[in-house]
N, C-alpha and C. Protein backbone atom coordinates (compact mmCIF):
# COMPACT_ATOMS: atom_id res chain seq x y z
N UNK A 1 -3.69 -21.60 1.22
CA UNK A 1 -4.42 -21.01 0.10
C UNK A 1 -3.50 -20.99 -1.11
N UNK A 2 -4.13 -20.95 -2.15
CA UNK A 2 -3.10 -21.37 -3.41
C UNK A 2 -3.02 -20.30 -4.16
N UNK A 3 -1.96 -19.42 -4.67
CA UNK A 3 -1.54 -18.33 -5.21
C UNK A 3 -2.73 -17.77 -5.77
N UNK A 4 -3.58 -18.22 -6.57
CA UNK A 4 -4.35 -18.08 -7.63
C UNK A 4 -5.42 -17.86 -6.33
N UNK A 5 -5.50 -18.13 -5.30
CA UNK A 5 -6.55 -17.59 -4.28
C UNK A 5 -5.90 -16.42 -3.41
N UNK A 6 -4.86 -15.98 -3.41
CA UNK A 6 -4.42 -14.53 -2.89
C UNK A 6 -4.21 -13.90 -4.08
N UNK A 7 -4.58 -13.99 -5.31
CA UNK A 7 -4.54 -13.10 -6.38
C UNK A 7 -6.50 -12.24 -6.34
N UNK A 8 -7.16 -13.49 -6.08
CA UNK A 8 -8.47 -13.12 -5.90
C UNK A 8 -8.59 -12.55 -4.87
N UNK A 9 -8.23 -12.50 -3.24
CA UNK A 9 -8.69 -11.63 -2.24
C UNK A 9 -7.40 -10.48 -2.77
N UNK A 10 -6.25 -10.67 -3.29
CA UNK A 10 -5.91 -9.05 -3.57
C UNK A 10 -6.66 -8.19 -4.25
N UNK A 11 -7.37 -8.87 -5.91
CA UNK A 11 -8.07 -7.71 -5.80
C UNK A 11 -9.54 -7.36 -5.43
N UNK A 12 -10.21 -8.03 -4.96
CA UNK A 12 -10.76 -8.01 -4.11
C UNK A 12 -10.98 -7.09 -3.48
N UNK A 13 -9.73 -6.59 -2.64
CA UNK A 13 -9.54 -5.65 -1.64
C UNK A 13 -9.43 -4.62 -2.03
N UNK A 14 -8.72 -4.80 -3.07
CA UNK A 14 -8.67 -3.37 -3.96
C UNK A 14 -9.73 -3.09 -4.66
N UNK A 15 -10.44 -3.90 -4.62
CA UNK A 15 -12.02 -3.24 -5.52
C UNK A 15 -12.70 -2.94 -4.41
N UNK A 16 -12.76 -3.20 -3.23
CA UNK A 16 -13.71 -2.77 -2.36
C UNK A 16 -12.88 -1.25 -1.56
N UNK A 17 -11.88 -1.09 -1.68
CA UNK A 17 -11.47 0.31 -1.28
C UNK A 17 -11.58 1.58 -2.62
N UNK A 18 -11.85 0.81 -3.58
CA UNK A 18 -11.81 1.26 -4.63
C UNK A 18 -13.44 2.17 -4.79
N UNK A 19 -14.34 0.97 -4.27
CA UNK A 19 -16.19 1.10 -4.15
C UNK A 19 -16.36 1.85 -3.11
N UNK A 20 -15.04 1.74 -1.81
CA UNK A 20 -15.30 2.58 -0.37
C UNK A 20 -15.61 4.44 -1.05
N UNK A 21 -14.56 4.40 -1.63
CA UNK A 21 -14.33 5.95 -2.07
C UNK A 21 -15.32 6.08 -2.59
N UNK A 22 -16.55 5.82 -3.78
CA UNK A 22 -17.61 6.55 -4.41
C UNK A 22 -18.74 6.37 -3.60
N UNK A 23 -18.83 5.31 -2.65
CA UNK A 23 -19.72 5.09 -1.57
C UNK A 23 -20.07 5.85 -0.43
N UNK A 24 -18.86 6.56 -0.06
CA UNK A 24 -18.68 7.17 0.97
C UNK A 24 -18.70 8.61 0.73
N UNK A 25 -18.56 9.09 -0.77
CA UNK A 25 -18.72 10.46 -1.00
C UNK A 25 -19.18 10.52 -2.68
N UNK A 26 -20.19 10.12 -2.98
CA UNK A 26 -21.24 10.22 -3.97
C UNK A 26 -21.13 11.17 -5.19
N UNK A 27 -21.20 12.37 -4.44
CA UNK A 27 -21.41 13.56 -5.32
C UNK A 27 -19.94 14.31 -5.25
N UNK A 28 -18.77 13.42 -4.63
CA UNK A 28 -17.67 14.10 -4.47
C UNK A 28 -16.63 14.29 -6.29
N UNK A 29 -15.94 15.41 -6.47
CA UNK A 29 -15.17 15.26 -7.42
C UNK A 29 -13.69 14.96 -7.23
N UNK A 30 -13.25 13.60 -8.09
CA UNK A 30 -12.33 13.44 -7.61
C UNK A 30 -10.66 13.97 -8.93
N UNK A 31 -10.47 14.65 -8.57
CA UNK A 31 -9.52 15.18 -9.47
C UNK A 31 -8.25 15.26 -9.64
N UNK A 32 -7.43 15.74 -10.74
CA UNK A 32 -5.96 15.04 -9.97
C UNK A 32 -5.75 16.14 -9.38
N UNK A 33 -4.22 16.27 -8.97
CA UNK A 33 -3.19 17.26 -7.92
C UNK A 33 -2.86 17.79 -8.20
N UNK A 34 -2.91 18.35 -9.89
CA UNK A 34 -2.55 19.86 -10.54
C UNK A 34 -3.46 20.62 -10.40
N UNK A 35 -4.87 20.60 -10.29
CA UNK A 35 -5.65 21.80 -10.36
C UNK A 35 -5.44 22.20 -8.92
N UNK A 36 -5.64 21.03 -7.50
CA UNK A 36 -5.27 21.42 -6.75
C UNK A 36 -4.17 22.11 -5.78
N UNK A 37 -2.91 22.39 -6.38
CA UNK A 37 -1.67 22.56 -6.31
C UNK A 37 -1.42 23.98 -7.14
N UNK A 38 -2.55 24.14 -7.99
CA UNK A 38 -2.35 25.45 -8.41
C UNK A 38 -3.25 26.75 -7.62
N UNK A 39 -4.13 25.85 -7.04
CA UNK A 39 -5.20 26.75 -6.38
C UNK A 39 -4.48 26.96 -4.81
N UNK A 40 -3.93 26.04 -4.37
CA UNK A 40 -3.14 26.37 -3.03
C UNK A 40 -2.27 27.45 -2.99
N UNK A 41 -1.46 27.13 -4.19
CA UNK A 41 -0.35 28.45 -4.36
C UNK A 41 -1.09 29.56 -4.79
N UNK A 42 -2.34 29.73 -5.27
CA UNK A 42 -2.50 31.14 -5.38
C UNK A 42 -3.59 31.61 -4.17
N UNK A 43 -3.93 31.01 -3.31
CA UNK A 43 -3.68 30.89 -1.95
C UNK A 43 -2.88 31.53 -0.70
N UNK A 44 -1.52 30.76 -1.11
CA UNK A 44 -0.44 31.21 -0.29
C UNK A 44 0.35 32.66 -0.62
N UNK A 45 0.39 32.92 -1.92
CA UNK A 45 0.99 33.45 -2.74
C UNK A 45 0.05 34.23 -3.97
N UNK A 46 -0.67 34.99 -4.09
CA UNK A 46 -1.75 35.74 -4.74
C UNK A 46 -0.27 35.78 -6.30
N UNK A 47 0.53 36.26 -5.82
CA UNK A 47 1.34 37.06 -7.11
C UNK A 47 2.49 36.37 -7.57
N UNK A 48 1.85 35.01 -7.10
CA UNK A 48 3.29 33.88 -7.75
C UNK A 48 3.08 33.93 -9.33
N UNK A 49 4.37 34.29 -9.68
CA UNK A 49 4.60 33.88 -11.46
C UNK A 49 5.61 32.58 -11.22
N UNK A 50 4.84 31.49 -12.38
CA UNK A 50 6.03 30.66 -12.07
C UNK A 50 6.77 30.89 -13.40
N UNK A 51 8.18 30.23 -13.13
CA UNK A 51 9.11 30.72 -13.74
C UNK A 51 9.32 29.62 -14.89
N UNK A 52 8.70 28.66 -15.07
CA UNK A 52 8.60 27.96 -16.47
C UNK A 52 7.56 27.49 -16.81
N UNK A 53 7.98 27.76 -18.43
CA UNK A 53 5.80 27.51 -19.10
C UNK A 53 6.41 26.30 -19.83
N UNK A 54 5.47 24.88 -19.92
CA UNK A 54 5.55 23.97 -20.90
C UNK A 54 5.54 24.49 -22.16
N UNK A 55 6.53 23.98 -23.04
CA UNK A 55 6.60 24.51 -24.49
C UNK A 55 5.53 23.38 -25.10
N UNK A 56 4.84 22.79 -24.93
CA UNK A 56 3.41 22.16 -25.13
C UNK A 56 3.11 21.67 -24.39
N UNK A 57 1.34 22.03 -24.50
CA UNK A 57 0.41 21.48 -23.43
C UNK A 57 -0.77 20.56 -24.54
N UNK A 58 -0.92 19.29 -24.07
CA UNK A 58 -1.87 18.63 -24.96
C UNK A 58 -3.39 19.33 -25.06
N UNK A 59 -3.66 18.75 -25.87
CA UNK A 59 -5.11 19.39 -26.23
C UNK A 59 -5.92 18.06 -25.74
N UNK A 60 -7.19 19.05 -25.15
CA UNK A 60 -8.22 18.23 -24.51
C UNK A 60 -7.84 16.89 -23.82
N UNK A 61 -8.52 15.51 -24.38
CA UNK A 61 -8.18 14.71 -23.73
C UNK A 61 -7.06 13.63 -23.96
N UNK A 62 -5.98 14.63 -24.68
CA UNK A 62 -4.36 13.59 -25.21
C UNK A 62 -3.95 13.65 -23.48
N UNK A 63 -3.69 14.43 -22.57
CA UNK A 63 -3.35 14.26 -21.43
C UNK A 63 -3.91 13.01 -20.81
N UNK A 64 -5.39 12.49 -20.72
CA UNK A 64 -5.34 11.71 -19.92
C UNK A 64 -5.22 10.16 -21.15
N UNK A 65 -5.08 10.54 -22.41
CA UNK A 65 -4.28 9.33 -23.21
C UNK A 65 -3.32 8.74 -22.77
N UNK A 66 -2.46 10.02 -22.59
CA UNK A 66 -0.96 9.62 -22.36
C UNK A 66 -0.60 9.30 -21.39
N UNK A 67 -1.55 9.50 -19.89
CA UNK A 67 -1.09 8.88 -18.75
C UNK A 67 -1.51 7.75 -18.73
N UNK A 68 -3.10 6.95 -19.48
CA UNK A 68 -3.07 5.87 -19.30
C UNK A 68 -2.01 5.27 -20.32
N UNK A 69 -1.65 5.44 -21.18
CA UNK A 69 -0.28 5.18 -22.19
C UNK A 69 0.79 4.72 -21.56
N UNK A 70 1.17 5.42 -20.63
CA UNK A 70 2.24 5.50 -19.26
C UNK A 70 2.26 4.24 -18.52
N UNK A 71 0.76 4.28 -17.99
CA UNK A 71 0.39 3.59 -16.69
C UNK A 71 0.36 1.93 -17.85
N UNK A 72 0.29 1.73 -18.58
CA UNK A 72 -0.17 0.72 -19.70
C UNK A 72 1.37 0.06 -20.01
N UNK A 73 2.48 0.70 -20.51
CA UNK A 73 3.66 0.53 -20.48
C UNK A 73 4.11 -0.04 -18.80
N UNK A 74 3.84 0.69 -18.04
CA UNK A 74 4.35 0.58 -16.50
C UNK A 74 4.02 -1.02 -16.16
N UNK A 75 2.27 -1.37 -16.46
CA UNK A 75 1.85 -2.37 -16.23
C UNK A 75 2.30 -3.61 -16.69
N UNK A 76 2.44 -3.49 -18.43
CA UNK A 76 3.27 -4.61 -19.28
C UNK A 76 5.17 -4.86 -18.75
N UNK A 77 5.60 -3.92 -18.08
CA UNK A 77 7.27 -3.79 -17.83
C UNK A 77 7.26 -4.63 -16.40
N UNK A 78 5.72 -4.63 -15.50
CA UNK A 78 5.77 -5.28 -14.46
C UNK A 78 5.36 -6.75 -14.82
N UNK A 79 4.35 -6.96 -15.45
CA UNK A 79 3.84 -8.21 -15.78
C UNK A 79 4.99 -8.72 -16.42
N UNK A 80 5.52 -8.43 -16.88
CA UNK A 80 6.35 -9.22 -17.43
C UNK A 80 7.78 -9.95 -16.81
N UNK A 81 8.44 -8.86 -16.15
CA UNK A 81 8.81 -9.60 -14.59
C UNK A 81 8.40 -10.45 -13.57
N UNK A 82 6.85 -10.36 -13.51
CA UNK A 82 6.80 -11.34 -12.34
C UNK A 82 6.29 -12.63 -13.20
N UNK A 83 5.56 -12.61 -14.74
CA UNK A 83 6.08 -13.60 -15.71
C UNK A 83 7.24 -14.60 -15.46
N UNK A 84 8.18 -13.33 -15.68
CA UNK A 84 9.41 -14.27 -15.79
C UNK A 84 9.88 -14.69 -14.34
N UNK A 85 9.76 -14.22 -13.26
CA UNK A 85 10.14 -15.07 -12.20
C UNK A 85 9.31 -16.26 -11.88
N UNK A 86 8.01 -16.15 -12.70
CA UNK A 86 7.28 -17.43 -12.25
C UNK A 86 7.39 -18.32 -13.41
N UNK A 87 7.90 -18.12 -14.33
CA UNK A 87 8.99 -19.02 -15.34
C UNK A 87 10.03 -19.69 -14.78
N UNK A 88 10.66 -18.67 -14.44
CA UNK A 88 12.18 -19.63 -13.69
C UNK A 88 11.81 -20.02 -12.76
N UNK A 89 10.98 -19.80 -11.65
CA UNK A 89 10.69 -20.81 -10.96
C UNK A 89 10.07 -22.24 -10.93
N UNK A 90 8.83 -22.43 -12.03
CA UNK A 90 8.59 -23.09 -12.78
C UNK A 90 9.67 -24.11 -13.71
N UNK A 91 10.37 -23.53 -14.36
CA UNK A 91 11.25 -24.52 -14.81
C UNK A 91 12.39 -25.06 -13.73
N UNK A 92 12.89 -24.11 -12.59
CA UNK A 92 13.60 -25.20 -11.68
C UNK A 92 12.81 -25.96 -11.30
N UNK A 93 11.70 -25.97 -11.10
CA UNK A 93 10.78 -27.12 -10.01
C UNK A 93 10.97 -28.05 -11.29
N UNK A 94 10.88 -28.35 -12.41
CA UNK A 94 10.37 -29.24 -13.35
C UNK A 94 11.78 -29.89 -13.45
N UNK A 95 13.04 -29.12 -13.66
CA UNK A 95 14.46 -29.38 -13.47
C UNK A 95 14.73 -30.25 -11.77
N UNK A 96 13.94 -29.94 -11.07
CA UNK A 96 14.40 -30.89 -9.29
C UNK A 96 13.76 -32.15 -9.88
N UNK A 97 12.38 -32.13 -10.40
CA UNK A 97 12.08 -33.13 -10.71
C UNK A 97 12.45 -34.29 -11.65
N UNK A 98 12.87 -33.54 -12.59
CA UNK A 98 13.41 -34.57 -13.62
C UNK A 98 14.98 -34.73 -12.86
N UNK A 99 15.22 -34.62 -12.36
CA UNK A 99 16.61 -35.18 -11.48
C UNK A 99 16.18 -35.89 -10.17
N UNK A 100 15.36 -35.86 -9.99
CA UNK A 100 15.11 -36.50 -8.61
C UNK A 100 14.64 -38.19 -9.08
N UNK A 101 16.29 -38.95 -8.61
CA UNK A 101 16.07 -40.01 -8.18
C UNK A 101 15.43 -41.12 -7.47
N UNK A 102 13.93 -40.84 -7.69
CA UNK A 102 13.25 -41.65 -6.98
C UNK A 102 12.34 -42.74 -7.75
């Protein structure tokens, strides 16, 4: 199979685990791990004070700006590595060839 055909069943796979989750629980909310992480500890712990407050908290929806902001940077710092290894690999193959005596 040719790279460009395990790029398609990767995501692929990842879109169908992706479709498993809203398929399988419809009306479920899926949220991140701070609301849940705060509700556990007051849970475990009714009279936990925690001991540091963010000296800013974004307003409305700059939080989930800035994580896709994050995740957007993360993505371009990877693409661009496996870019460049499929550059240099690319130019040695073109380098065997133009040396290859045949």
């Amino acid at each position: 199979m040719s790279p460009k055909g395990w790029y398609v069943v990767g995501f692929s796979v990842i879109m169908a685990i992706c479709m498993a989750a809203f398929i399988a629980s419809p009306s479920a909310e899926f949220g991140g791990s701070d609301g849940q992480g705060e509700e556990e500890i007051a849970n475990i712990d009714p009279g936990y004070e925690p001991w540091f407050e963010s000296p800013w908290s974004p307003p409305g929806e700059t939080e989930s700006l800035l994580f896709a902001l994050q995740a957007a940077i993360g993505a371009v710092i990877i693409g661009y590595f496996i870019g460049n290894e499929r550059g240099k690999k690319a130019a040695r193959k073109k380098m065997e060839e133009a040396n290859d005596p045949r």
